[in-house]
Structure formats: C-alpha cells, structure tokens
Protein backbone atom coordinates (compact mmCIF):
# COMPACT_ATOMS: atom_id res chain seq x y z
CA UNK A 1 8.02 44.65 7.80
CA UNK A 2 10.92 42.48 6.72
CA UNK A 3 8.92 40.03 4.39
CA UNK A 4 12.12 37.56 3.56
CA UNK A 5 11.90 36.59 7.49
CA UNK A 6 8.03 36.24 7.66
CA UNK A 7 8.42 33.97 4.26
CA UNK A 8 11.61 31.90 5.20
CA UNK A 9 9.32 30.48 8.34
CA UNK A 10 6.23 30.73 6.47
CA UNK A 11 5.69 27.14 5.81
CA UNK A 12 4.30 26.50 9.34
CA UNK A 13 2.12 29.37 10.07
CA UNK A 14 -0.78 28.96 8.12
CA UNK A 15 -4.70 29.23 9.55
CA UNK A 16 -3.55 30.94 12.71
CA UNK A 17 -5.80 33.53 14.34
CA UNK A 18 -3.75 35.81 17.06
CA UNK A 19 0.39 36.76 16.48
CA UNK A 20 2.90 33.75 16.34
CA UNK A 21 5.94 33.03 16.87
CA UNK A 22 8.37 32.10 14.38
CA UNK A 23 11.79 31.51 14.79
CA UNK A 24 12.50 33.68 18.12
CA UNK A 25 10.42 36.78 16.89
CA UNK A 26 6.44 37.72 16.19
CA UNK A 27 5.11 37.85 13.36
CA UNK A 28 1.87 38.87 12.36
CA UNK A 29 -0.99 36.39 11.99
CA UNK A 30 -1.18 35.14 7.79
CA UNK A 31 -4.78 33.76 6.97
CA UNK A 32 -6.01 32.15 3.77
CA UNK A 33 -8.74 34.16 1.94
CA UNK A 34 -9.92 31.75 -0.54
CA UNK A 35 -7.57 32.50 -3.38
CA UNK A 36 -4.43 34.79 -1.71
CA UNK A 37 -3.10 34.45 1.43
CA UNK A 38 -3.05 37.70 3.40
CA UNK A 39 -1.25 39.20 6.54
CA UNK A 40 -3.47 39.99 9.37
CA UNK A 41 -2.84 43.94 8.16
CA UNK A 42 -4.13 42.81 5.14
CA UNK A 43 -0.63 43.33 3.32
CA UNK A 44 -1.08 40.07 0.34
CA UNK A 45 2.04 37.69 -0.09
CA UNK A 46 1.14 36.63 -3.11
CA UNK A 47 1.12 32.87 -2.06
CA UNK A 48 -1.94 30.96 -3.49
CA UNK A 49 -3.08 28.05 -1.59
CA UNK A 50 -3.00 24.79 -4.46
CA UNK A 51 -4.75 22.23 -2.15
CA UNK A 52 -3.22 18.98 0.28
CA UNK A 53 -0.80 21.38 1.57
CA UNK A 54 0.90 22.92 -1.39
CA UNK A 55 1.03 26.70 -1.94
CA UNK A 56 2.28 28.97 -4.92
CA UNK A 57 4.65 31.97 -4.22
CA UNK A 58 3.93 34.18 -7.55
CA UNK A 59 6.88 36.17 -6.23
CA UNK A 60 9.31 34.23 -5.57
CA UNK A 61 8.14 31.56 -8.23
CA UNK A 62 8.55 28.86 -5.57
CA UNK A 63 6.07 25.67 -4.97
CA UNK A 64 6.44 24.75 -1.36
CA UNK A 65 4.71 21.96 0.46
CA UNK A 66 5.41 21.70 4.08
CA UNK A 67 9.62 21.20 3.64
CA UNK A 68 9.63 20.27 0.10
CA UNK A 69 10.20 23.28 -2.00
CA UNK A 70 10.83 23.71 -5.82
CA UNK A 71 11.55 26.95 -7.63
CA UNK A 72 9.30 26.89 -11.16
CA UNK A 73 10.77 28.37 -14.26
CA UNK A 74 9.12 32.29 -15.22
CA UNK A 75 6.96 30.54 -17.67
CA UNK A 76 5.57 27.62 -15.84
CA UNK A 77 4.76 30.62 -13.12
CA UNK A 78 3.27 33.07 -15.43
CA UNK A 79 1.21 30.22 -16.57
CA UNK A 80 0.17 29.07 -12.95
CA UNK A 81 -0.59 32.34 -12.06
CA UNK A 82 -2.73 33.46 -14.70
CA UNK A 83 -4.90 30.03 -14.35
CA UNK A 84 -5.54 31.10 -10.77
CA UNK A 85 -6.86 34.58 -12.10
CA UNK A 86 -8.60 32.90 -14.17
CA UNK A 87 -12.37 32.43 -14.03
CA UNK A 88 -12.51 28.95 -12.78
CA UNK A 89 -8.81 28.59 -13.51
CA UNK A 90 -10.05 27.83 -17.21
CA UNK A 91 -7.74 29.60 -20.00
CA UNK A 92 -8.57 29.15 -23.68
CA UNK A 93 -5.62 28.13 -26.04
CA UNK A 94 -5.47 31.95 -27.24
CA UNK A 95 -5.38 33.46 -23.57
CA UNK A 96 -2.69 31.11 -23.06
CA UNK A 97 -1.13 32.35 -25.96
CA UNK A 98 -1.75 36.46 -25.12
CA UNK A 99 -0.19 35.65 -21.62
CA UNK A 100 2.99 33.54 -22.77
CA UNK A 101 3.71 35.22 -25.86
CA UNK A 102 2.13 38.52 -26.01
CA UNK A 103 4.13 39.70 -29.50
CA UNK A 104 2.02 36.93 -31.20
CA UNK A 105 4.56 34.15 -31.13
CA UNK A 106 2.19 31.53 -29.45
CA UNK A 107 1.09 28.25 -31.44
CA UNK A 108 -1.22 25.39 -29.84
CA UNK A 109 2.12 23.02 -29.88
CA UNK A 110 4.15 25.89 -27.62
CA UNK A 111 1.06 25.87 -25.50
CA UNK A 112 1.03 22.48 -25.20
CA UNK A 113 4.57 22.08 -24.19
CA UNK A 114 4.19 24.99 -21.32
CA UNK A 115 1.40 23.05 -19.56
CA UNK A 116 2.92 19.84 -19.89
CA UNK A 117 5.95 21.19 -18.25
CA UNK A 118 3.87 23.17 -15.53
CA UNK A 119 1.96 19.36 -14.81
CA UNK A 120 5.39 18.54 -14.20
CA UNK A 121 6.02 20.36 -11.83
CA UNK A 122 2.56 19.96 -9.92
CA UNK A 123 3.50 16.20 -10.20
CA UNK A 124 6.48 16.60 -8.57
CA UNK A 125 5.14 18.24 -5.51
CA UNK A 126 2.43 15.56 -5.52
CA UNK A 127 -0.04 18.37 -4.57
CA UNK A 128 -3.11 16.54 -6.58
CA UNK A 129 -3.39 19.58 -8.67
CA UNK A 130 -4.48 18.78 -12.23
CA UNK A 131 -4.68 20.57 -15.44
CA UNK A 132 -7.17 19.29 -17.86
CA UNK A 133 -7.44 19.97 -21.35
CA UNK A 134 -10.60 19.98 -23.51
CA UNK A 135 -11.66 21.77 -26.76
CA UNK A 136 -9.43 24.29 -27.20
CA UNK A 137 -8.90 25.46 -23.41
CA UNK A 138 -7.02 23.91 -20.38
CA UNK A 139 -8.73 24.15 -16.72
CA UNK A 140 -6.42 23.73 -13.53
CA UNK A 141 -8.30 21.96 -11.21
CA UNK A 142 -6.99 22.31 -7.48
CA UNK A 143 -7.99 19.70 -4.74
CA UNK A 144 -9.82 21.13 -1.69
CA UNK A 145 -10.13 18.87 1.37
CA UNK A 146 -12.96 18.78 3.45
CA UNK A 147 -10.83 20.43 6.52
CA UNK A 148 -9.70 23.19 4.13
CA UNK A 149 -13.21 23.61 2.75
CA UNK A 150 -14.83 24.46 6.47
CA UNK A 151 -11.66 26.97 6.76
CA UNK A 152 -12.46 29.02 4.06
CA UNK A 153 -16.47 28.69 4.95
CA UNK A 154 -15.39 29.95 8.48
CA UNK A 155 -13.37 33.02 6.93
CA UNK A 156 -16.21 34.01 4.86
C-alpha cells in the first residue's frame, strides 16, 4: 500500500469503522488504539493522537491538526516521541539526556532548552498539550476530551 496517499488525506479519516473514501480512491479504515493509530490490517503509522484534535507523525516529524500542519525539528521529535513511550509520558532529566545525547553530552540547561522549544511547538498548534517539570523529571501531559475518552473505552 502506497502510504504517502493514505497520509496526504489522512487528516480527515480518523475513528472510522468500514473502508473510506479519500480523494477518489479507498483506503483502508485507520482507528486510534489508545497510543498509535493503526490501519484496519493492523499496519501502525506511527501517528500518536496528542488530544483536541492534534496528532504526532514520528515519521514524518509533522504536528498536524485538522489543516494546520507544522514540521518539528529531529530533536523536538525524538523528544516527543520518547515522552509518549514513556511510562506516563514522565522522563527524568537523565533519560532525557540518554535519548538526546546518547555520547554523554547532555546537561540539565541543554535539557531545558529542548523542552522549552518542543512547548513551543505544542503552543503553536494550540493542541492543550503541556509539559510539566518537577524535581528533576518533565511529564507531558496530553488533554483527552470526554468524546475521545468513550472512543478509546469503545475500542477496548
């Protein structure tokens, strides 16, 4: 399957159940699992839902919110995408650090400066997606609707 098609229309074919179309040909149904959005062959995109609409393409490094889109630098991705790994998207100063800068470069000021930039860009999109900082960790904390929460009850 040609994935560049499926994504380039993906922005309005989220939480369907049967085969849509999109653009003038079918595509396979996409359904959010929680974390990952999936194909209805179970093939992941890599897209993370974020909450109010806005979604994460680890791929293609890409926030996208309906028509807004905005590509994220490699860093500001890598950074997202290990706080959605995360266990409770909470990442100690240190993981931060090992993910970022894995030849040992990483100090709590370059860490600072990666998730300031990464609010940024959350801020931008006006998604409602936070990252908050406490002793020595940072925990993204994404907004979940009560319409998105019964989807994902309904899927599980």
């Amino acid at each position: 399957m040609d994935l560049g098609i499926l994504k380039r229309f993906f922005l309005n074919i989220l939480h369907i159940e049967k085969n849509a179309i999109a653009g003038g040909g079918v595509c396979p149904a996409i359904l959010e699992t929680g974390k990952k959005i999936v194909t209805g062959g179970g093939n992941p995109f890599d897209i993370y839902p974020l909450g109010n609409g806005l979604h994460f393409d680890s791929v293609n490094r890409r926030l996208f919110r309906k028509e807004k889109a905005e590509f994220i630098t490699r860093q500001a991705s890598t950074l997202l995408l290990a706080f959605l790994k995360a266990e409770n998207c909470n990442l100690s100063i240190s993981e931060i650090c090992d993910v970022l800068w894995p030849d040992g470069g990483g100090t709590s000021e370059r860490v600072y400066t990666a998730v300031r930039r990464l609010r940024a860009f959350l801020v931008e999109m006006c998604a409602g997606a936070v990252i908050l900082n406490g002793d020595y960790h940072y925990r993204l904390k994404i907004p979940v609707s009560s319409e998105e929460n019964k989807k994902i009850q309904n899927l599980t």
